[in-house]
Protein backbone atom coordinates (compact mmCIF):
# COMPACT_ATOMS: atom_id res chain seq x y z
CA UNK A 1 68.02 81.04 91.61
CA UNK A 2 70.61 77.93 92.49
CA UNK A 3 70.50 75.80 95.52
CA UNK A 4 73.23 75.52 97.93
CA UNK A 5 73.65 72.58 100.20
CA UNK A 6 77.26 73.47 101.08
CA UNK A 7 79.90 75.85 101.91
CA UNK A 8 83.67 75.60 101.18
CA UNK A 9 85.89 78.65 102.20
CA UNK A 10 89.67 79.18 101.68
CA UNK A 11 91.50 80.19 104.34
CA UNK A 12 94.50 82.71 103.74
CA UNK A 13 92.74 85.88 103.17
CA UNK A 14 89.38 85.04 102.70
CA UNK A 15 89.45 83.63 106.80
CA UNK A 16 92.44 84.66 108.13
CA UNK A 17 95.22 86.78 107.29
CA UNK A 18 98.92 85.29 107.00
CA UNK A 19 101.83 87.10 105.96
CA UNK A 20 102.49 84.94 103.24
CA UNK A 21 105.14 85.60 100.78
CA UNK A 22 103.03 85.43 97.69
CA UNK A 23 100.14 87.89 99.33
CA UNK A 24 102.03 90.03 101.91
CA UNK A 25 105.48 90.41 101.14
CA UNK A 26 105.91 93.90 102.95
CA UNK A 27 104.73 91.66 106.21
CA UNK A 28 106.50 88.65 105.10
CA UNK A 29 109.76 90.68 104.78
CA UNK A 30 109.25 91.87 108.35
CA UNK A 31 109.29 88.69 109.78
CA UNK A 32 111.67 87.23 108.29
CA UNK A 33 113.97 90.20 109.35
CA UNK A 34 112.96 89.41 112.99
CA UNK A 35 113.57 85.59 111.99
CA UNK A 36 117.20 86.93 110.60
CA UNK A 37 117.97 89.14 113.64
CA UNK A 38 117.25 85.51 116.20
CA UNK A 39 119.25 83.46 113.92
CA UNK A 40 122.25 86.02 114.04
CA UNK A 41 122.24 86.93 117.52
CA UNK A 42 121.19 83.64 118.82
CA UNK A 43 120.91 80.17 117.30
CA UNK A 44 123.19 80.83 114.41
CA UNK A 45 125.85 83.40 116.03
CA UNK A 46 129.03 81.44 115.23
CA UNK A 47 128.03 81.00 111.31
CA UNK A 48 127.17 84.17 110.82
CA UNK A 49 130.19 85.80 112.58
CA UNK A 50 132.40 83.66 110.48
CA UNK A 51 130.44 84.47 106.88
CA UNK A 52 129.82 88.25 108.05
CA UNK A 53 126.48 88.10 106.42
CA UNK A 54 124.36 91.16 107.24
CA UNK A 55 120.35 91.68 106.27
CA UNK A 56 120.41 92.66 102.66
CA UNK A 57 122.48 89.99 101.37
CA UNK A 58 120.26 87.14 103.44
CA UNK A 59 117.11 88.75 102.31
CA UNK A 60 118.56 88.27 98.74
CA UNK A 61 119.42 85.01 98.72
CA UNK A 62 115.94 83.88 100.74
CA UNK A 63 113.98 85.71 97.80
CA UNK A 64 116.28 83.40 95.34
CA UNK A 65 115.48 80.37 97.20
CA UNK A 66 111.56 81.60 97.95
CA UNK A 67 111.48 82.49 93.65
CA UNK A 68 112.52 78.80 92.91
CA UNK A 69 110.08 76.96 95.68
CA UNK A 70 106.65 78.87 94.06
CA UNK A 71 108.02 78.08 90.38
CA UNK A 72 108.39 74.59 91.18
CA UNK A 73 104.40 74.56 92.87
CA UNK A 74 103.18 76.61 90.24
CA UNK A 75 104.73 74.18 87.57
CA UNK A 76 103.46 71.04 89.29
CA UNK A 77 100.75 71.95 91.91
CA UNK A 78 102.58 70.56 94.94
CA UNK A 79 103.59 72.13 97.91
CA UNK A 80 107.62 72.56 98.73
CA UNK A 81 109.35 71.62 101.74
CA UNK A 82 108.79 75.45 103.38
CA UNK A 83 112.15 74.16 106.09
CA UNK A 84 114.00 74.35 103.07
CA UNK A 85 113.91 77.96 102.53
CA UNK A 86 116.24 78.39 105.57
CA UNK A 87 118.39 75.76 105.05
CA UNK A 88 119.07 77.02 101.10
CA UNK A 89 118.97 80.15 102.25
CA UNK A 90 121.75 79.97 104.79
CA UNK A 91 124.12 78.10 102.63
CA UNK A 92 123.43 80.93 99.55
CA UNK A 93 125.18 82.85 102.63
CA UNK A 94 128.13 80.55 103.04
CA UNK A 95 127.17 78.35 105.89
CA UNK A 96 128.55 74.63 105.38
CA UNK A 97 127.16 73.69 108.56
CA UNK A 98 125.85 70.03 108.85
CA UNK A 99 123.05 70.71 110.20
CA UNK A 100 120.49 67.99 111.62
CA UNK A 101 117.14 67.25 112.11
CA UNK A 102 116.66 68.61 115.38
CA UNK A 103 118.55 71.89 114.31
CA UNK A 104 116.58 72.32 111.11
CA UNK A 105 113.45 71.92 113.32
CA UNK A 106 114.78 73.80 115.93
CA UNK A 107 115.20 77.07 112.96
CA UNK A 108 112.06 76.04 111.26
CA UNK A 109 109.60 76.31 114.36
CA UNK A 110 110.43 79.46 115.68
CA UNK A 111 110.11 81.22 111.44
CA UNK A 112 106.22 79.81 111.90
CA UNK A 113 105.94 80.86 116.09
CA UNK A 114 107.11 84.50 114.43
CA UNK A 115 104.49 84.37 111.13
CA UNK A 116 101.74 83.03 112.92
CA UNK A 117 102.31 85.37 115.20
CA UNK A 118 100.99 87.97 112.85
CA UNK A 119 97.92 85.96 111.82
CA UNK A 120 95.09 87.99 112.12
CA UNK A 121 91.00 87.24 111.21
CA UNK A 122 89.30 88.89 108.23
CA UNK A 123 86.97 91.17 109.71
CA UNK A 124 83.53 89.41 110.30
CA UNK A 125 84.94 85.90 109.75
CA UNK A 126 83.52 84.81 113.22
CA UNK A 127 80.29 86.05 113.10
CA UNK A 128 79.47 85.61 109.34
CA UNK A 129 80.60 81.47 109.39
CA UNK A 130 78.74 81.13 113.22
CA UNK A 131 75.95 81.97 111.69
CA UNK A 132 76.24 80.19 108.01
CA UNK A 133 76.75 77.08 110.55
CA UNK A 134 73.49 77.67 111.83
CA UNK A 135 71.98 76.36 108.45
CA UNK A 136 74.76 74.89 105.83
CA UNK A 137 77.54 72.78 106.40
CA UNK A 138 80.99 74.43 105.92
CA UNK A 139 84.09 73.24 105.17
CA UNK A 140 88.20 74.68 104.24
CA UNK A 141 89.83 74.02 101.51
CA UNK A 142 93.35 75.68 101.95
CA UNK A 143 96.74 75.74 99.78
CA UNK A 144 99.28 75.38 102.95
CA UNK A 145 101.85 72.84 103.03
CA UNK A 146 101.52 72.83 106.90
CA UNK A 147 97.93 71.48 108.06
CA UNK A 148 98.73 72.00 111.82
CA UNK A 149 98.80 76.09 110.90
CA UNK A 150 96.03 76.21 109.06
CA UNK A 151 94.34 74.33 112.32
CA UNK A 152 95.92 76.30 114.66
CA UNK A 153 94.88 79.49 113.00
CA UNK A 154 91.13 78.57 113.18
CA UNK A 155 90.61 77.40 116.28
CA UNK A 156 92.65 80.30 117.83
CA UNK A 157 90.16 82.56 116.71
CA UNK A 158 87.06 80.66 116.99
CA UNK A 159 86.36 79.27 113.81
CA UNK A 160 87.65 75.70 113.28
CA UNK A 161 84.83 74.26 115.14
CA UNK A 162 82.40 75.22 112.62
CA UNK A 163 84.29 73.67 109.85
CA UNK A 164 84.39 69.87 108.64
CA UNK A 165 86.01 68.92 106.82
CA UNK A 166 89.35 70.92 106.55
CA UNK A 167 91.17 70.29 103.49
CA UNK A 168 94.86 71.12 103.54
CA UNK A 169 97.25 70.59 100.53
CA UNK A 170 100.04 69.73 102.37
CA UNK A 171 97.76 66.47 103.98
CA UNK A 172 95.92 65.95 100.41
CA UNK A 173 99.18 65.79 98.07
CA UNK A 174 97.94 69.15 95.51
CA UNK A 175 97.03 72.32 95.25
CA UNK A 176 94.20 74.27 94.19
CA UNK A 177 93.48 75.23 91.68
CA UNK A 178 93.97 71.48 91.38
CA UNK A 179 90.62 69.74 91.50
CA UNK A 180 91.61 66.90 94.16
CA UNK A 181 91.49 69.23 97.34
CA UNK A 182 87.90 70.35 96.23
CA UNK A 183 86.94 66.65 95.19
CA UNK A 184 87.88 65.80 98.53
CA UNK A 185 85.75 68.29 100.54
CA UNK A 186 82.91 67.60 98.37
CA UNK A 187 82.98 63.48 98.86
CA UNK A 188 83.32 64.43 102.92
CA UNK A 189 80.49 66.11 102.71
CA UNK A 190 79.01 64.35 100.35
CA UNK A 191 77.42 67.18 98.18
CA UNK A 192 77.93 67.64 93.77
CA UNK A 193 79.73 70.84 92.95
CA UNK A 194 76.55 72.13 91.40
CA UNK A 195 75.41 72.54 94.95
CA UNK A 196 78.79 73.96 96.30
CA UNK A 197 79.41 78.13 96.57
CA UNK A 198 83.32 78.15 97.39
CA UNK A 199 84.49 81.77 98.96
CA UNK A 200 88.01 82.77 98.14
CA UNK A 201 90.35 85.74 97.40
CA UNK A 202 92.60 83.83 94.56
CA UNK A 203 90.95 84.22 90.96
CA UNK A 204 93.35 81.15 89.77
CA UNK A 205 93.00 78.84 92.71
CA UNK A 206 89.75 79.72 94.05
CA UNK A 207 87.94 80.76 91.16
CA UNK A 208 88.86 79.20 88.52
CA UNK A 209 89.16 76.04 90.32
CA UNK A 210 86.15 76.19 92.03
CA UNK A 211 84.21 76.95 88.69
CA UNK A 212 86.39 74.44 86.30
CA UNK A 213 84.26 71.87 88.72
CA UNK A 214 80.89 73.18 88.13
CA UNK A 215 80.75 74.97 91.34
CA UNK A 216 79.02 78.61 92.05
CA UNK A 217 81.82 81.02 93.34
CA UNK A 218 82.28 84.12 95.64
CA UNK A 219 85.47 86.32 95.22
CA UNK A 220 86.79 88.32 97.70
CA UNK A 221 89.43 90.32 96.44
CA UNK A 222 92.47 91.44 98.33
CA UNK A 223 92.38 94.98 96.39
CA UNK A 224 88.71 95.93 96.40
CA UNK A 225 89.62 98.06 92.85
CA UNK A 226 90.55 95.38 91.09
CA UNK A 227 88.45 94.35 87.99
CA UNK A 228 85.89 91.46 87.75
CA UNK A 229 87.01 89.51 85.29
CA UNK A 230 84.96 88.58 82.06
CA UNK A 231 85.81 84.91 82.14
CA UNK A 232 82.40 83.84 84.14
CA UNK A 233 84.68 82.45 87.01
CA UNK A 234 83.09 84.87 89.51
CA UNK A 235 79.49 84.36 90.34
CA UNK A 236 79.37 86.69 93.00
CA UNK A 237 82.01 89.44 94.06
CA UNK A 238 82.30 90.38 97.89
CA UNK A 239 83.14 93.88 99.43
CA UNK A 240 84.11 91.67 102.92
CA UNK A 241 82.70 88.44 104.18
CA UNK A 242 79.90 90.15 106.09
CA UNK A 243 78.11 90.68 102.34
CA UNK A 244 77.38 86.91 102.84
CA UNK A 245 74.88 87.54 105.24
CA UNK A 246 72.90 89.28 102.52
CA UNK A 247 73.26 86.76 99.87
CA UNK A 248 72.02 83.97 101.93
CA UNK A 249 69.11 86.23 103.49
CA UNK A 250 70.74 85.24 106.93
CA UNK A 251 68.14 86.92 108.82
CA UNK A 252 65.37 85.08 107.83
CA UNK A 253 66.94 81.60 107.07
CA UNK A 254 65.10 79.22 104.81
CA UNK A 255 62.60 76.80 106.07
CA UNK A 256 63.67 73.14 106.64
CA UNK A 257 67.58 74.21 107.48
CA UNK A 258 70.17 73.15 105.30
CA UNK A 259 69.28 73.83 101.59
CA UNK A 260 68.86 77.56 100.39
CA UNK A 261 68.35 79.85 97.60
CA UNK A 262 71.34 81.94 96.07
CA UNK A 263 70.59 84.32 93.26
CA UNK A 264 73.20 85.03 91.32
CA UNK A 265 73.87 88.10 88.79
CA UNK A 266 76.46 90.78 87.87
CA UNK A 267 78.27 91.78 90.73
């Protein structure tokens, strides 16, 4: 039996769903075809009439440019400039335009307005963290370069208000599995990582992360067949967020609120 005083979450897939490039590139794909399609017929008509550049040679050259922006973070555990993908992208595809601020924020905002779009909640993620609330403080600790999505997301489906403090990389500098974003949860709340459980879907930046720091961890994996691994990063493993409701015996909460039991074991 360990005592929790605290409760960290992730956010893309363990909260909420994002078609992300890393974890949903059959959705990512999609949107940026529908980002492709506006930039063609609309804001970009002229440049691509003059380089003739049709789907399957953009898609190819924003994979080369998406490729080389998650070697760079996964070498040095900082976010890229996510803006840049379009801009590289479209001159991979011949455009020489000079483009300027305004225009590159012009592009920029409406690729988010079409992938947050398809933002979606994990199912149970409002009821399972209302009622966590009830008893332990909870806070997000996210890998996004953007902190105003990861914001948006939450309170758009009812969650953010439950959650303090959020940790973003993009506002914090790294990136999980990077120990500052966790360090920086913990301080806010001002809790040790021995009396931390941090939920996530990523064994690297979740799991191993969380754990390196001495904190207990909950997996949630993406593909429910996927192995537990051996490596004692994984305290607990989740079939879907509403399992937490069983771990923390949230139907008979401990007495004197915020400090409860978790037992761990095998999952």
């Amino acid at each position: 039996m360990r005592e929790v005083r605290a409760i960290l979450f992730d956010w893309g897939d363990t909260l909420v769903h994002y078609p992300g490039y890393d974890n949903d590139p059959e959705g990512h794909t999609a949107c940026v075809s529908r980002v492709f399609e506006w930039m063609r017929d609309e804001a970009k008509r002229d440049c691509f009439q003059r380089t003739g550049t049709e789907w399957p040679a953009f898609l190819e050259a924003y994979n080369v440019v998406s490729d080389a922006q998650w070697s760079v973070m996964d070498d040095t555990a900082r976010d890229q400039v996510l803006s840049d993908r379009l801009v590289h992208t479209l001159a991979r595809c011949g455009c020489a335009c000079d483009m300027d601020e305004a225009e590159v924020s012009r592009l920029f905002d409406h690729y988010m307005r079409v992938m947050v779009a398809e933002c979606y909640p994990l199912p149970g993620a409002a009821e399972v963290v209302a009622a966590l609330a009830v008893d332990y403080p909870l806070a997000v600790v996210a890998n996004y370069p953007l902190p105003e999505i990861v914001h948006e997301t939450l309170e758009r489906y009812g969650l953010k208000e439950h959650f303090a403090p959020i940790v973003v990389s993009g506002a914090v500098g790294r990136m999980k599995p990077d120990p500052l974003p966790f360090e920086v949860a913990m301080k806010a709340l001002d809790v040790a990582p021995e009396d931390v459980l941090f939920i996530g879907d990523s064994l690297k930046n979740d799991m191993q992360g969380a754990k390196a720091l001495g904190c207990h961890t909950a997996w949630l994996p993406a593909d429910p067949g996927a192995p537990t691994p051996r490596d004692g990063s994984v305290d607990i493993r989740l079939g879907g967020l509403s399992d937490l409701l069983d771990v923390f015996s949230i139907n008979t909460p401990p007495p004197g609120g915020a400090t409860g039991a978790l037992e761990e074991g095998p999952p």
